[in-house]
N, C-alpha and C. Protein backbone atom coordinates (compact mmCIF):
# COMPACT_ATOMS: atom_id res chain seq x y z
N UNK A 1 -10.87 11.56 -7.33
CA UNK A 1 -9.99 12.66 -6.97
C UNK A 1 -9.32 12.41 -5.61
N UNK A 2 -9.94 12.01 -4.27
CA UNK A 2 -9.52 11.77 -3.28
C UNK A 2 -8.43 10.37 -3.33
N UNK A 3 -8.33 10.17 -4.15
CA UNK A 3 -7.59 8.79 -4.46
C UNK A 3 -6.16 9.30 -5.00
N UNK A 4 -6.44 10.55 -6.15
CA UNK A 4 -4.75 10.87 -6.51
C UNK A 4 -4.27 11.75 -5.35
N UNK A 5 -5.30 12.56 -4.14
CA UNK A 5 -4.58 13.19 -3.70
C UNK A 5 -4.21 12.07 -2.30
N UNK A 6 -4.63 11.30 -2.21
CA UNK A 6 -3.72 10.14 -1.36
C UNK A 6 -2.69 9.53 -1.84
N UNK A 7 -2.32 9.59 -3.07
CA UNK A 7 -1.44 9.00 -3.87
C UNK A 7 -0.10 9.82 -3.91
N UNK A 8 -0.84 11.37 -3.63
CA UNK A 8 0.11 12.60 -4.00
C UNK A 8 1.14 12.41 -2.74
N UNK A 9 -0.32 12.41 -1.42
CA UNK A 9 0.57 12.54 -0.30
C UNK A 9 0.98 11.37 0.50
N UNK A 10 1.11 10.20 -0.02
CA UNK A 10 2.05 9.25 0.19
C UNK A 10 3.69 9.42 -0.55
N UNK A 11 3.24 9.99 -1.98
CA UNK A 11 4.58 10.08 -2.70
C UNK A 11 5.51 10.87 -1.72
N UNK A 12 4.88 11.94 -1.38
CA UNK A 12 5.14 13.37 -0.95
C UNK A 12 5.85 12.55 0.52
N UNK A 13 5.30 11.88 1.34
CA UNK A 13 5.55 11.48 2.36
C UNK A 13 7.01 10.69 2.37
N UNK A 14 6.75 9.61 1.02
CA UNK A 14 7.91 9.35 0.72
C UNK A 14 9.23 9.62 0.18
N UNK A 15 9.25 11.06 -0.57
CA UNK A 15 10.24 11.71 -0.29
C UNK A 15 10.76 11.96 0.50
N UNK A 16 9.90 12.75 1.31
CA UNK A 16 10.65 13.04 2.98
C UNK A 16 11.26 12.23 3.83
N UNK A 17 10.96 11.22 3.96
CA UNK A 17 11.39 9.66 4.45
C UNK A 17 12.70 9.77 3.43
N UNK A 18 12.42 9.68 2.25
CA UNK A 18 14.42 9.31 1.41
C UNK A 18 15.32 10.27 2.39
N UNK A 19 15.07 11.55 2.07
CA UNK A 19 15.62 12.62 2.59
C UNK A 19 16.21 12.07 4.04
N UNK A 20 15.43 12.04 5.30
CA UNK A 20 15.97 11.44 6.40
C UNK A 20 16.81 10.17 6.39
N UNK A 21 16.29 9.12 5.34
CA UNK A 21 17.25 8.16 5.55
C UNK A 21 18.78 8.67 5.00
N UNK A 22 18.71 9.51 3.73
CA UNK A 22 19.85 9.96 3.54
C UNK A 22 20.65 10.33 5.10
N UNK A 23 20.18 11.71 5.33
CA UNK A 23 20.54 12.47 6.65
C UNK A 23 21.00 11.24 7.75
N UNK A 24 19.77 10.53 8.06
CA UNK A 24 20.49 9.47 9.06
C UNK A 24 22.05 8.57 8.86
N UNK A 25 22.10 8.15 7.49
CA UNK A 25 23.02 7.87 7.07
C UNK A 25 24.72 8.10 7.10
N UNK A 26 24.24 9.65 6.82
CA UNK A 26 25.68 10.26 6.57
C UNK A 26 26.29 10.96 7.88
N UNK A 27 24.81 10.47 9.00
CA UNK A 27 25.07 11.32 10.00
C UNK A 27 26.12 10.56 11.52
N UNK A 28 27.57 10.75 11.65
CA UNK A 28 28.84 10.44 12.03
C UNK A 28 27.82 9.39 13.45
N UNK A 29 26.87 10.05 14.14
CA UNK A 29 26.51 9.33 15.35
C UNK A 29 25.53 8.51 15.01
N UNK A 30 25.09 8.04 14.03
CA UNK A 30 24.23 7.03 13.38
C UNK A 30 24.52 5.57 14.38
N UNK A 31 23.45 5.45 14.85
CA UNK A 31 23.04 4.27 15.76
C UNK A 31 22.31 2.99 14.93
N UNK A 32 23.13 2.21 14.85
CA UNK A 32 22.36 1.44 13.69
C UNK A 32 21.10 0.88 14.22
N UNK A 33 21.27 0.08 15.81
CA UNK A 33 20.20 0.04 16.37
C UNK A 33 18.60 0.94 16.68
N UNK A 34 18.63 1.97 17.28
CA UNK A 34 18.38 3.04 17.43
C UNK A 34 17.47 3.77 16.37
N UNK A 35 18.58 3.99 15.07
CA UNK A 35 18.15 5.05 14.28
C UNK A 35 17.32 4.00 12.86
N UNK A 36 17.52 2.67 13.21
CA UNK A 36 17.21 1.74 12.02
C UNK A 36 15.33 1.28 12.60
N UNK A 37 15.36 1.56 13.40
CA UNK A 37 14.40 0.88 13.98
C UNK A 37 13.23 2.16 13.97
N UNK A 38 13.54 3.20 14.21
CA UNK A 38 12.98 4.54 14.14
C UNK A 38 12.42 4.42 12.41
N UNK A 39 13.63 4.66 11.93
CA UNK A 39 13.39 4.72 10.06
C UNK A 39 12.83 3.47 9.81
N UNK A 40 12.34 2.29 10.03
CA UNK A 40 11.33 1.40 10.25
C UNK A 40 10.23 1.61 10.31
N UNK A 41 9.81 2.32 11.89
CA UNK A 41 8.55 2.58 12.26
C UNK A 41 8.13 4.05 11.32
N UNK A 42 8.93 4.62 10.93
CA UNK A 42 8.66 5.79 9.86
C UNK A 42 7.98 5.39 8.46
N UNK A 43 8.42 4.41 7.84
CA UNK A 43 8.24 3.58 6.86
C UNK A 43 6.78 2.86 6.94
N UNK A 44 7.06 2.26 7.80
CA UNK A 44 5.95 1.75 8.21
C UNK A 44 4.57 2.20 8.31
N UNK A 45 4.36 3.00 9.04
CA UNK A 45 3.68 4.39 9.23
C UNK A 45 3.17 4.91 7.93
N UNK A 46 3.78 5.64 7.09
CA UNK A 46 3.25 5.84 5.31
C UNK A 46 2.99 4.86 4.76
N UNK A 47 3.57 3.61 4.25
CA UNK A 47 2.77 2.14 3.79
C UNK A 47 1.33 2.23 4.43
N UNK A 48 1.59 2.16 5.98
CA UNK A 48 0.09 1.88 6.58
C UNK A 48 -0.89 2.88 6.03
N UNK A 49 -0.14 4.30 5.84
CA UNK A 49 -1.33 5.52 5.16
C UNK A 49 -1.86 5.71 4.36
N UNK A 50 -0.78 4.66 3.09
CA UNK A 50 -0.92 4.75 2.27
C UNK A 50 -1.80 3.11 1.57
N UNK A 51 -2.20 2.09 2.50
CA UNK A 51 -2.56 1.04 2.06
C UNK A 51 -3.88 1.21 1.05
N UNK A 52 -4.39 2.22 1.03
CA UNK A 52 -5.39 2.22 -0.17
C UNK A 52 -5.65 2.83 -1.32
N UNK A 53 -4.05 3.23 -1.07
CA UNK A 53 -3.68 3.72 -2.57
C UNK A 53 -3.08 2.55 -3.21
N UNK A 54 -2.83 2.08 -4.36
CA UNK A 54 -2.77 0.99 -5.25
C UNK A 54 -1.01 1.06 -4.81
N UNK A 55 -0.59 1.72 -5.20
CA UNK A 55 0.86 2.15 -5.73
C UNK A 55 1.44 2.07 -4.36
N UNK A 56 1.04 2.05 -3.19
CA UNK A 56 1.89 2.73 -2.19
C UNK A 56 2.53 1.17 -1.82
N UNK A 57 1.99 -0.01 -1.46
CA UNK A 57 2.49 -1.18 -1.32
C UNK A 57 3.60 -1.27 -2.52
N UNK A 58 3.79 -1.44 -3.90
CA UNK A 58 5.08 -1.72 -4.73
C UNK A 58 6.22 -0.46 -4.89
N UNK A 59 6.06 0.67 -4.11
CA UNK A 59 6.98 0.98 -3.50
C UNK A 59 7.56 1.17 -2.44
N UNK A 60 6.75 0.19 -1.59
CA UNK A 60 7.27 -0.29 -0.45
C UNK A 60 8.11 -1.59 -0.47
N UNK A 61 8.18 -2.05 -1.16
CA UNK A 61 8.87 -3.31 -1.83
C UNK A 61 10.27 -2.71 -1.66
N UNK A 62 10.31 -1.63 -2.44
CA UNK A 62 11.52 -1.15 -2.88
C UNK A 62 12.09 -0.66 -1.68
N UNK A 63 11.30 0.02 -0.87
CA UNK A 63 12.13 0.86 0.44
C UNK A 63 12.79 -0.10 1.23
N UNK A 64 13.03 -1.23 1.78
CA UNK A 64 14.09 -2.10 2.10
C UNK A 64 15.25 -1.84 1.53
N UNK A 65 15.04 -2.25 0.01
CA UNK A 65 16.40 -1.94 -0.59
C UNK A 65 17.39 -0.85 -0.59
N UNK A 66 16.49 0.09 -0.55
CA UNK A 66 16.81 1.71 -0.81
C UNK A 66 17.66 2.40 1.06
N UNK A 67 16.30 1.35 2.21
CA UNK A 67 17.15 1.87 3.35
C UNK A 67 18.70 0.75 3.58
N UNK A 68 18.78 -0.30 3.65
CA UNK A 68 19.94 -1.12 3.40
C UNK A 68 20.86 -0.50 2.76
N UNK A 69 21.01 0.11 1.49
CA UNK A 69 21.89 0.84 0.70
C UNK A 69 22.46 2.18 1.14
N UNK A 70 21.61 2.56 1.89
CA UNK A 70 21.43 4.37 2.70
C UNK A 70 22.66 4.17 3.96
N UNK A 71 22.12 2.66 4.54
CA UNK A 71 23.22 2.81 5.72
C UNK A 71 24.46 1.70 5.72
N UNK A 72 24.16 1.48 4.32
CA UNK A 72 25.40 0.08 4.48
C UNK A 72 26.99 1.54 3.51
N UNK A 73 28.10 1.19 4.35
CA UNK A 73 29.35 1.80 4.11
C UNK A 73 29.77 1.42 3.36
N UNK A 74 30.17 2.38 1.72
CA UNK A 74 30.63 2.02 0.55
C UNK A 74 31.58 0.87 1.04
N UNK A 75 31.86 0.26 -0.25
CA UNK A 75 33.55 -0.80 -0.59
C UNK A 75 34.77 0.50 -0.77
């Protein structure tokens, strides 16, 4: 049981994290330096919380991709 509810609140964690990278994104004073390095150590931070939940490392795989895409400016 203590295992899905670490599972829950990594997911949970990682929503909130999309959410900000969105927000950081769209937001006009976005510091790529600054605000990339922050949403890093944010990331970082839940992976680390989440290292003993099974699942939380292969969607950390993905969060690179997902923040790259968040702050790179359509074509």
């Amino acid at each position: 049981f203590a295992e899905q509810v670490a599972k829950k609140a990594v997911a949970s964690r990682l929503v909130d994290f999309g959410l900000k990278v969105q927000q950081a994104g769209m937001n006009a004073a976005f510091d790529e330096t600054a605000d990339l390095a922050a949403l890093q150590a944010a990331v970082d931070g839940i992976l680390r919380a989440g290292n003993d939940t099974g699942g939380a490392k292969r969607v950390g795989d993905l969060v690179d991709d997902a923040l790259e895409r968040a702050v790179t400016p359509p074509d």
